[in-house]
C-alpha atoms as a PDB file:
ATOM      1  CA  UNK A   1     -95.607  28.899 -91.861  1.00  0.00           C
ATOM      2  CA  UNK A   2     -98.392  28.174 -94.172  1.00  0.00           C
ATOM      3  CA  UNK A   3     -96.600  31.187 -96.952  1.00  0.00           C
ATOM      4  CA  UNK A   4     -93.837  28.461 -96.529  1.00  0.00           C
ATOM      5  CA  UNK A   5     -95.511  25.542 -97.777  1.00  0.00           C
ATOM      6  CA  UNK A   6     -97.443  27.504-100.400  1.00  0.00           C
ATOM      7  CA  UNK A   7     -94.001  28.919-101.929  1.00  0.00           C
ATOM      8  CA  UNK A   8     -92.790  24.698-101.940  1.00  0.00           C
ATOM      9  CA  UNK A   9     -95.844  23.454-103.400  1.00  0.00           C
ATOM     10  CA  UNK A  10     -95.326  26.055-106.041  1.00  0.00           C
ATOM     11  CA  UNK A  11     -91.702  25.378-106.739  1.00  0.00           C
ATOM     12  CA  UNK A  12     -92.176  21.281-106.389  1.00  0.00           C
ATOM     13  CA  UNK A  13     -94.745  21.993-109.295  1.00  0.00           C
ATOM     14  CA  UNK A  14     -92.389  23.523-111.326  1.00  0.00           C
ATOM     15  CA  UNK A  15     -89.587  21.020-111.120  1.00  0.00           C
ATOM     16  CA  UNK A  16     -92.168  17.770-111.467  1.00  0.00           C
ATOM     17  CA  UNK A  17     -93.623  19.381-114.793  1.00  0.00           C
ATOM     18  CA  UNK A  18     -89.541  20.474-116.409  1.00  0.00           C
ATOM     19  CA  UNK A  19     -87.202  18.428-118.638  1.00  0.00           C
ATOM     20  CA  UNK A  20     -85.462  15.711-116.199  1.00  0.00           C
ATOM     21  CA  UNK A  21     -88.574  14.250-114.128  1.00  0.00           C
ATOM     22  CA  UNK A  22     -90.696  13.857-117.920  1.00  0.00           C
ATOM     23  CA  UNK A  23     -87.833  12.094-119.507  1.00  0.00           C
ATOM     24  CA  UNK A  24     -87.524   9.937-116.241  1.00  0.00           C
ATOM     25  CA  UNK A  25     -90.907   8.418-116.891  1.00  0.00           C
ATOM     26  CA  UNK A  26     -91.730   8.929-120.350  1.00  0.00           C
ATOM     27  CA  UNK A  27     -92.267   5.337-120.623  1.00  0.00           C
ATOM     28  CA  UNK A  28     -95.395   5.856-118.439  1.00  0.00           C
ATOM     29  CA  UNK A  29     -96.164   9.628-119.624  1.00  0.00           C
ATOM     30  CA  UNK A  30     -99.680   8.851-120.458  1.00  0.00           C
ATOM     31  CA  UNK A  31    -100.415   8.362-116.784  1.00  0.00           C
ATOM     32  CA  UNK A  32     -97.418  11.202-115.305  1.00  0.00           C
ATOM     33  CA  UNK A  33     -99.178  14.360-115.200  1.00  0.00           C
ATOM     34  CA  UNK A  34    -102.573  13.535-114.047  1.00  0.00           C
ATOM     35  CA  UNK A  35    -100.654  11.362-111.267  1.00  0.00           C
ATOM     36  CA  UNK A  36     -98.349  14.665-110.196  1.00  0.00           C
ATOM     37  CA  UNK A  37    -101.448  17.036-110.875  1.00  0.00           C
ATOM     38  CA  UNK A  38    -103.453  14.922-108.470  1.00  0.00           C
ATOM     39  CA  UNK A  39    -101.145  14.850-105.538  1.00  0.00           C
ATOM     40  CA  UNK A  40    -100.883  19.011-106.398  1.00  0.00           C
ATOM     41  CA  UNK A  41    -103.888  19.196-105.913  1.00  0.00           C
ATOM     42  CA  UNK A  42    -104.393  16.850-102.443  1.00  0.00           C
ATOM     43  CA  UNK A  43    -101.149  18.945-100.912  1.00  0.00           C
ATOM     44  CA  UNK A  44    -103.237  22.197-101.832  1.00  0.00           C
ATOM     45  CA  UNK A  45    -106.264  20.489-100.252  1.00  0.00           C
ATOM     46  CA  UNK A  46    -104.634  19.175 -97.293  1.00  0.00           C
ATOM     47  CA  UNK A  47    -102.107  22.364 -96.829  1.00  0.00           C
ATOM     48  CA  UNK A  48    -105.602  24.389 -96.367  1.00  0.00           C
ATOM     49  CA  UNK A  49    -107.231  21.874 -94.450  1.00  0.00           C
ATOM     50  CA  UNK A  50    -104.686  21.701 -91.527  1.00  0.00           C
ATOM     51  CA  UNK A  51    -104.394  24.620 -88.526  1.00  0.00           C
ATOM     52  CA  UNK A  52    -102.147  27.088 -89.110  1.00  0.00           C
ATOM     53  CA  UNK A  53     -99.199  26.802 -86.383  1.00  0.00           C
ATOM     54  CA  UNK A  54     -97.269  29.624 -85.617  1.00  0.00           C
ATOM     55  CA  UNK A  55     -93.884  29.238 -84.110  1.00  0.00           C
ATOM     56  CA  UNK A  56     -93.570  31.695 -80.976  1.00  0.00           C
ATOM     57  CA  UNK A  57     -89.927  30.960 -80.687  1.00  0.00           C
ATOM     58  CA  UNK A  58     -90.168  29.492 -76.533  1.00  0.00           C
END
């Protein structure tokens, strides 16, 4: 499950950082990236952090 959440955090990057979410806020653009790189950065933290569950399919 945790392959799962790595391959979403990867994609989610990709889409925050392209074309419509940095002409969204532009207005605040100073502040944009090292808000989104943060919360990266605490998903990657906290995605490690927790127990990996396995489903057994019961």
């Amino acid at each position: 499950m945790k392959r799962d959440v790595w391959i979403f955090l990867f994609l989610l990057g990709l889409v925050v950082f392209n074309w419509p979410f940095i002409s969204i806020f532009r207005e605040n653009f100073t502040i944009y990236p090292f808000v989104v790189w943060f919360l990266l950065i605490l998903a990657i933290i906290l995605t490690n952090l927790l127990p990996d569950r396995e489903d057994r399919g019961d």
